[in-house]
C-alpha atoms as a PDB file:
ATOM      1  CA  UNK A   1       0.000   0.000   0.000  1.00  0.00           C
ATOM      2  CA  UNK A   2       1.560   3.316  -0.571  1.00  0.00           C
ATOM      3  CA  UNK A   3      -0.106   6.617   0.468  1.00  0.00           C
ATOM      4  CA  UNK A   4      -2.514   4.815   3.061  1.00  0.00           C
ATOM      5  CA  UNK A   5      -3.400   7.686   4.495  1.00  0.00           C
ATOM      6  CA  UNK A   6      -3.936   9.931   1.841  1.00  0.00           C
ATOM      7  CA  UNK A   7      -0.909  12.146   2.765  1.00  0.00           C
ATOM      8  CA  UNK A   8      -0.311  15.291   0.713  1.00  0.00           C
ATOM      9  CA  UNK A   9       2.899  15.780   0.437  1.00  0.00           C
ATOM     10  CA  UNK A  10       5.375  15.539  -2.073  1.00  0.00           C
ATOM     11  CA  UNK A  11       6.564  12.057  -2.702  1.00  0.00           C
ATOM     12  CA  UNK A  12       9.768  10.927  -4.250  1.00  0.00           C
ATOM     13  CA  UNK A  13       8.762  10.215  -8.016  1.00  0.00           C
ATOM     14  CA  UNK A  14       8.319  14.110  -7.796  1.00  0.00           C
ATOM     15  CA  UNK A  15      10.646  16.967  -8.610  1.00  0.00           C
ATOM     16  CA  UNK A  16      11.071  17.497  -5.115  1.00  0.00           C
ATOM     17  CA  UNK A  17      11.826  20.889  -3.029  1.00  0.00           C
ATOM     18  CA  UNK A  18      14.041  23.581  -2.601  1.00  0.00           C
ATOM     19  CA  UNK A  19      16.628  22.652  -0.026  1.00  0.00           C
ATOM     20  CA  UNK A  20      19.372  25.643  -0.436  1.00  0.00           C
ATOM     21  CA  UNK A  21      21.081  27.333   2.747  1.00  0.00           C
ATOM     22  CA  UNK A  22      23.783  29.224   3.262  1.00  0.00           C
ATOM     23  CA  UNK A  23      26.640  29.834   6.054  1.00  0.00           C
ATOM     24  CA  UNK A  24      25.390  32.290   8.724  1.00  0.00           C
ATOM     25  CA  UNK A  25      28.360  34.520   8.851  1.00  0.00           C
ATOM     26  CA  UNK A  26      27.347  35.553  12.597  1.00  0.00           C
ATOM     27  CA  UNK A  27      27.182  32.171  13.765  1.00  0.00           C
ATOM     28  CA  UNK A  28      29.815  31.035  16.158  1.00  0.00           C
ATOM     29  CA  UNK A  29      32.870  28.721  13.913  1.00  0.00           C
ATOM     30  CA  UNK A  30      34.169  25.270  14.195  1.00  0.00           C
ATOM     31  CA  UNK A  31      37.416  23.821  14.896  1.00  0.00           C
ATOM     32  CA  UNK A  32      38.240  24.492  11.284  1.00  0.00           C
ATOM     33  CA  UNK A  33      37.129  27.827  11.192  1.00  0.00           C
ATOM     34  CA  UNK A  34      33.573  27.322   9.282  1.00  0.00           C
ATOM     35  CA  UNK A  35      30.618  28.820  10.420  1.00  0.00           C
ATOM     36  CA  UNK A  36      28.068  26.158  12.450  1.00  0.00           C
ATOM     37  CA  UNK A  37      24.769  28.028  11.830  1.00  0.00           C
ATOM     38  CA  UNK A  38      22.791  27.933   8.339  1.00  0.00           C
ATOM     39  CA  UNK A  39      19.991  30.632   6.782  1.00  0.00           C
ATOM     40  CA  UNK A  40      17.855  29.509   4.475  1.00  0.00           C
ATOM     41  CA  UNK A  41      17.211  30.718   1.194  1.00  0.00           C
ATOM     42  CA  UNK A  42      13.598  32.516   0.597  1.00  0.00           C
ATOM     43  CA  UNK A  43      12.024  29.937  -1.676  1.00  0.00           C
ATOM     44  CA  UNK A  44      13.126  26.837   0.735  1.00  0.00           C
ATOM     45  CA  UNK A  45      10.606  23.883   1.145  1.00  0.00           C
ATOM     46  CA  UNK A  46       9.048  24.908  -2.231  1.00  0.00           C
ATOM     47  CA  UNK A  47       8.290  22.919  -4.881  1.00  0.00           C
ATOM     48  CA  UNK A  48      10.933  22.529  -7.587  1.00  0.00           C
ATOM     49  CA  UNK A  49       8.274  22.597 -10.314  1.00  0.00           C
ATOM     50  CA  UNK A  50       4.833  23.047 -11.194  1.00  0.00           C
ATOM     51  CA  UNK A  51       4.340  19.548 -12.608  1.00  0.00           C
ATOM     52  CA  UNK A  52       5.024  18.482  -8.852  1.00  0.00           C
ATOM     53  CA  UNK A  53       2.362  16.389  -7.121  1.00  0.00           C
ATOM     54  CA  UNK A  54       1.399  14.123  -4.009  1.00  0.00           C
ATOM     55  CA  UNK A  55       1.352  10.577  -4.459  1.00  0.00           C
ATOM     56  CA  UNK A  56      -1.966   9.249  -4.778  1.00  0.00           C
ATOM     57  CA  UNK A  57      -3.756   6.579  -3.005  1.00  0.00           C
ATOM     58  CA  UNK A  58      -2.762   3.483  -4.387  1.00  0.00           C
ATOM     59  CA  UNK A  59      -3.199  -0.186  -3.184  1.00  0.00           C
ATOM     60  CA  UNK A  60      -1.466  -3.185  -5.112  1.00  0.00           C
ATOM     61  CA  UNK A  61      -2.805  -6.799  -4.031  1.00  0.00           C
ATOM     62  CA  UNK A  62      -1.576 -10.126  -5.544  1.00  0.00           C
ATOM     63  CA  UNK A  63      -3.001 -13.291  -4.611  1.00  0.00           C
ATOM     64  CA  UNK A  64      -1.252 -16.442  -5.336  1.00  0.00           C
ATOM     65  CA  UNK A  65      -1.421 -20.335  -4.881  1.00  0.00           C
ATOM     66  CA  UNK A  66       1.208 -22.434  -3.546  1.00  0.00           C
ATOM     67  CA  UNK A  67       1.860 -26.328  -4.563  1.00  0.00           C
END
């Protein structure tokens, strides 16, 4: 069964979503001098395109006999 309970959210046969950050340049830095802390970009958690869509509702069953 996939989708049993009708979530809507994208699913992974979608474009997906925007996922970009960037250092913080205020945030305290690591060992190696890098800053720890992220911002995210404006768009983030969007959809990548406009074809995107939830998975629907979808149930596969297969019966079978056994000798």
């Amino acid at each position: 069964m996939l989708n049993l309970f009708n979530q809507q959210t994208l699913g992974a046969g979608t474009a997906g979503f925007r996922t970009t950050v960037n250092p913080d340049p205020n945030s305290p830095l690591d060992s190696l001098g890098l800053p720890t802390g992220y911002t995210k970009s404006s768009n983030f958690g969007q959809a990548l395109s406009a074809n995107s869509y939830p998975i629907p509702r979808t149930f596969r069953v297969a019966f079978g006999v056994r000798f």
